[in-house]
N, C-alpha and C. Protein backbone atom coordinates (compact mmCIF):
# COMPACT_ATOMS: atom_id res chain seq x y z
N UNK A 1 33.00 -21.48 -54.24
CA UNK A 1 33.33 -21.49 -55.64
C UNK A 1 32.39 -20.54 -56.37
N UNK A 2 33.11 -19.60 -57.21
CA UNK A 2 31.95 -18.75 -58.02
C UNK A 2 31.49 -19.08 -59.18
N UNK A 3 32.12 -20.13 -59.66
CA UNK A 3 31.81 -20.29 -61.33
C UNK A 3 30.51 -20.92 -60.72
N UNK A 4 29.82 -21.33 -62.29
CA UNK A 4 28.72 -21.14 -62.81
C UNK A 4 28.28 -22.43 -63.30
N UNK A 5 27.73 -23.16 -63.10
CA UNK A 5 27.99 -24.59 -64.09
C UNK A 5 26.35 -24.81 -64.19
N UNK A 6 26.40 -25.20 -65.87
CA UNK A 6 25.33 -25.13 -66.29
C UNK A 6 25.04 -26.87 -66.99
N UNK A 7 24.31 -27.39 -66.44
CA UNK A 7 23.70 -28.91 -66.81
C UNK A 7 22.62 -29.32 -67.86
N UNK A 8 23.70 -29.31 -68.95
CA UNK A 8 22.66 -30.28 -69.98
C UNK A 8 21.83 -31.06 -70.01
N UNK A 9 20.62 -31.11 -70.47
CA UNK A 9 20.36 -32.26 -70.51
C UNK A 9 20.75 -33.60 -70.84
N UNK A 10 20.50 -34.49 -69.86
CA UNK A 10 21.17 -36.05 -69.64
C UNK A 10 22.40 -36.21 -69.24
N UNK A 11 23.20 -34.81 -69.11
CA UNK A 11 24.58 -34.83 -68.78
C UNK A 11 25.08 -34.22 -67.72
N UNK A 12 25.48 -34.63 -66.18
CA UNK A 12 26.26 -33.93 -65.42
C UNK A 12 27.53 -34.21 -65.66
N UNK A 13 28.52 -33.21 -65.33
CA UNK A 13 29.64 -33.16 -64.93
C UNK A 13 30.48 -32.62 -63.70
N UNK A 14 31.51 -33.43 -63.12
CA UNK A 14 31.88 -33.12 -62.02
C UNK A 14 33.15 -32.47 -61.88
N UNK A 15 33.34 -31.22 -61.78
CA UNK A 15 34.28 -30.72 -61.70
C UNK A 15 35.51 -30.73 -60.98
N UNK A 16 37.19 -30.82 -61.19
CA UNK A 16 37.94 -31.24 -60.54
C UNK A 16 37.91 -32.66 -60.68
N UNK A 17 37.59 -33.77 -60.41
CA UNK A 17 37.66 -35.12 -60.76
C UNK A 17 37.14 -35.43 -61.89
N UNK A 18 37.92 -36.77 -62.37
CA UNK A 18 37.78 -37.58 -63.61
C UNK A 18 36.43 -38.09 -63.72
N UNK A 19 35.95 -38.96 -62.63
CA UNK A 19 35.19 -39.58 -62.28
C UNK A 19 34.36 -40.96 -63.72
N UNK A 20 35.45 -41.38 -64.72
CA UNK A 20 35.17 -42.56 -65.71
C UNK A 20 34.45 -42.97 -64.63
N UNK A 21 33.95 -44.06 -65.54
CA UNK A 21 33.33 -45.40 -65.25
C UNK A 21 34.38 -46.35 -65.60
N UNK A 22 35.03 -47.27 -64.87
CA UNK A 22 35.61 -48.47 -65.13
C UNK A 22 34.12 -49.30 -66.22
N UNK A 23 34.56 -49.80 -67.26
CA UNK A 23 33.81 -50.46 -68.17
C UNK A 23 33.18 -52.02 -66.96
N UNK A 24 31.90 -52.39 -67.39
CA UNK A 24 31.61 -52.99 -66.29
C UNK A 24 31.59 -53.60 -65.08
N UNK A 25 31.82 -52.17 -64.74
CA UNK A 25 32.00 -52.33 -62.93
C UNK A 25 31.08 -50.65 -62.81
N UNK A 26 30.82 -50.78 -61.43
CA UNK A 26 30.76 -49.66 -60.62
C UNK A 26 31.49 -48.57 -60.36
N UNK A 27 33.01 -48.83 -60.53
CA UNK A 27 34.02 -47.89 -59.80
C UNK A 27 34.10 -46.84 -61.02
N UNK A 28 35.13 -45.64 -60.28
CA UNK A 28 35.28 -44.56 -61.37
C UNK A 28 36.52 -43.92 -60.84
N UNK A 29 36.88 -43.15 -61.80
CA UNK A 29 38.56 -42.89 -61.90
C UNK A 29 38.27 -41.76 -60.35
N UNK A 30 39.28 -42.02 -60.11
CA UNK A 30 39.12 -40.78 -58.52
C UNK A 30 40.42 -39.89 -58.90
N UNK A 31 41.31 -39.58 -59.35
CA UNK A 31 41.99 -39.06 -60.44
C UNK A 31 41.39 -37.52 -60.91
N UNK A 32 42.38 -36.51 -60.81
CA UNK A 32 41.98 -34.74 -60.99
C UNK A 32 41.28 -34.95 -62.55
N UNK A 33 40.41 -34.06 -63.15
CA UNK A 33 39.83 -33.99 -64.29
C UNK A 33 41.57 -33.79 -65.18
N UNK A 34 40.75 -34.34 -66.48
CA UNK A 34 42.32 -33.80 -67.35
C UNK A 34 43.25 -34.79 -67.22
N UNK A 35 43.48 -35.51 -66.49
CA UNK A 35 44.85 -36.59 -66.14
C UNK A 35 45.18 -37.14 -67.33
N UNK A 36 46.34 -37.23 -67.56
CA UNK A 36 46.87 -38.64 -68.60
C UNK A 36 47.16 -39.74 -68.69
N UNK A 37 47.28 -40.61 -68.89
CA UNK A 37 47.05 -42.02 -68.92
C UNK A 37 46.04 -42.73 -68.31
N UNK A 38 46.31 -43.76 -67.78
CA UNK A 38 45.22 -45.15 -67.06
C UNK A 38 44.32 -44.15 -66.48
N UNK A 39 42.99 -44.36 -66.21
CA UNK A 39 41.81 -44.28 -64.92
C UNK A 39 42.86 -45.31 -63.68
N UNK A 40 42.44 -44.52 -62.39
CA UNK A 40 42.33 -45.41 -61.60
C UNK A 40 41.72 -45.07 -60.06
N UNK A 41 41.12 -46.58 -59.98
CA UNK A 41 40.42 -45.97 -58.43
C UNK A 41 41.02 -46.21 -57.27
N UNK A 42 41.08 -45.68 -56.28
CA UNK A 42 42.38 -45.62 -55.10
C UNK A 42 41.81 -45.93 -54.40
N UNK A 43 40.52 -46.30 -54.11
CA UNK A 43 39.58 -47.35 -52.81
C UNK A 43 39.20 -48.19 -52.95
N UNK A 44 39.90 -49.54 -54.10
CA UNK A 44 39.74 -50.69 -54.30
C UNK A 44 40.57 -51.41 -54.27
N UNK A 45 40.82 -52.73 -54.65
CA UNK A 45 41.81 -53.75 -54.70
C UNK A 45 42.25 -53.99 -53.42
N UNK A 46 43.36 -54.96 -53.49
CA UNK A 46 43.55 -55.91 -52.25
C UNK A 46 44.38 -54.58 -51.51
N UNK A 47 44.38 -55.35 -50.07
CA UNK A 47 45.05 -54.34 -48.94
C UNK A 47 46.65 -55.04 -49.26
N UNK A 48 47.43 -53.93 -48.81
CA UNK A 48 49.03 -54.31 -48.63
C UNK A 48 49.81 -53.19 -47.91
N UNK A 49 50.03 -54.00 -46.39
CA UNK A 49 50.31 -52.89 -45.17
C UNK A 49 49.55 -52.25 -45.07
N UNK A 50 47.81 -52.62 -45.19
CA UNK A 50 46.76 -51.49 -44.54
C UNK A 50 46.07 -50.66 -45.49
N UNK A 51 47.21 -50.35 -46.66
CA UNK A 51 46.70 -49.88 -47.71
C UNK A 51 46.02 -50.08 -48.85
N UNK A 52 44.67 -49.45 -49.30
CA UNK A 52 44.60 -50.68 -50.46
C UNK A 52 45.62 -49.96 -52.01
N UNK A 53 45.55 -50.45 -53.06
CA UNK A 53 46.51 -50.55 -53.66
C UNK A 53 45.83 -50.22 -55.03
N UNK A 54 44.71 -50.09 -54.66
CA UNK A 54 43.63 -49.43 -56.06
C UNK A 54 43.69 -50.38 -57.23
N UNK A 55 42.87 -49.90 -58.48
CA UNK A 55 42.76 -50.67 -59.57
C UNK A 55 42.59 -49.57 -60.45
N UNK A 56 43.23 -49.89 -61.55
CA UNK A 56 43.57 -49.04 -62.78
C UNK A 56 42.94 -49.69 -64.21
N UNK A 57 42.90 -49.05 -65.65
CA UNK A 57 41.74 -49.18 -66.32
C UNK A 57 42.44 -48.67 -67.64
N UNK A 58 42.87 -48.93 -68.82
CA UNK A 58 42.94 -47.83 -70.13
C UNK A 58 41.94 -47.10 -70.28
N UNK A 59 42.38 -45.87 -71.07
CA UNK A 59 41.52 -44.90 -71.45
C UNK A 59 40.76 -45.25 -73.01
N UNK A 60 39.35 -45.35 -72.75
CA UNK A 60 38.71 -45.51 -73.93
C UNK A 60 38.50 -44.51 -75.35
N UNK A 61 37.99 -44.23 -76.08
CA UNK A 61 37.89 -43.18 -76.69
C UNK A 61 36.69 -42.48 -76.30
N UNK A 62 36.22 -41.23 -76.67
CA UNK A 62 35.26 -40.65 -76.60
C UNK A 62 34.40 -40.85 -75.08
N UNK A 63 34.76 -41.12 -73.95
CA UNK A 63 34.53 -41.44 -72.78
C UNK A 63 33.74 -39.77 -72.09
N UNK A 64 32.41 -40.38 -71.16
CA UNK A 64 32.13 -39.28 -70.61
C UNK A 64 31.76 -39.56 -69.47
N UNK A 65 31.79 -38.54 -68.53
CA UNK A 65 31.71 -38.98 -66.70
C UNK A 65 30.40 -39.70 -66.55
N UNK A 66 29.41 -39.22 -67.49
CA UNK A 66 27.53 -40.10 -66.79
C UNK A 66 27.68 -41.54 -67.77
N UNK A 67 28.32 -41.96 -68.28
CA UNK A 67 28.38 -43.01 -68.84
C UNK A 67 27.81 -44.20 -67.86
């Protein structure tokens, strides 16, 4: 990758992924940067046929990835 990414202080960002914070929890949106609607994480929640089945989240306002 050639770009350039320059880190504020107190603030990283991860490029290509969403990466929210689900509001108190651990998890974070696994979801391309930019997406519309719900957060959601695709390596949680119950299994069904092997798969798990993820957990999803509304979008807050003013939301940032180091939250």
């Amino acid at each position: 990758m050639s770009a350039r990414w320059e880190t504020l202080q107190g603030h990283v960002e991860i490029p290509g992924i969403c990466f929210i914070r689900q509001p108190e929890s651990t998890l974070r949106c696994t979801l391309s940067a930019g997406h519309y609607g719900e957060h959601r994480h695709f390596y949680s929640g119950e299994l069904r046929d092997g798969v798990r089945v993820g957990t999803s989240w509304p979008r807050r306002g003013s939301e940032k990835q180091a939250d």
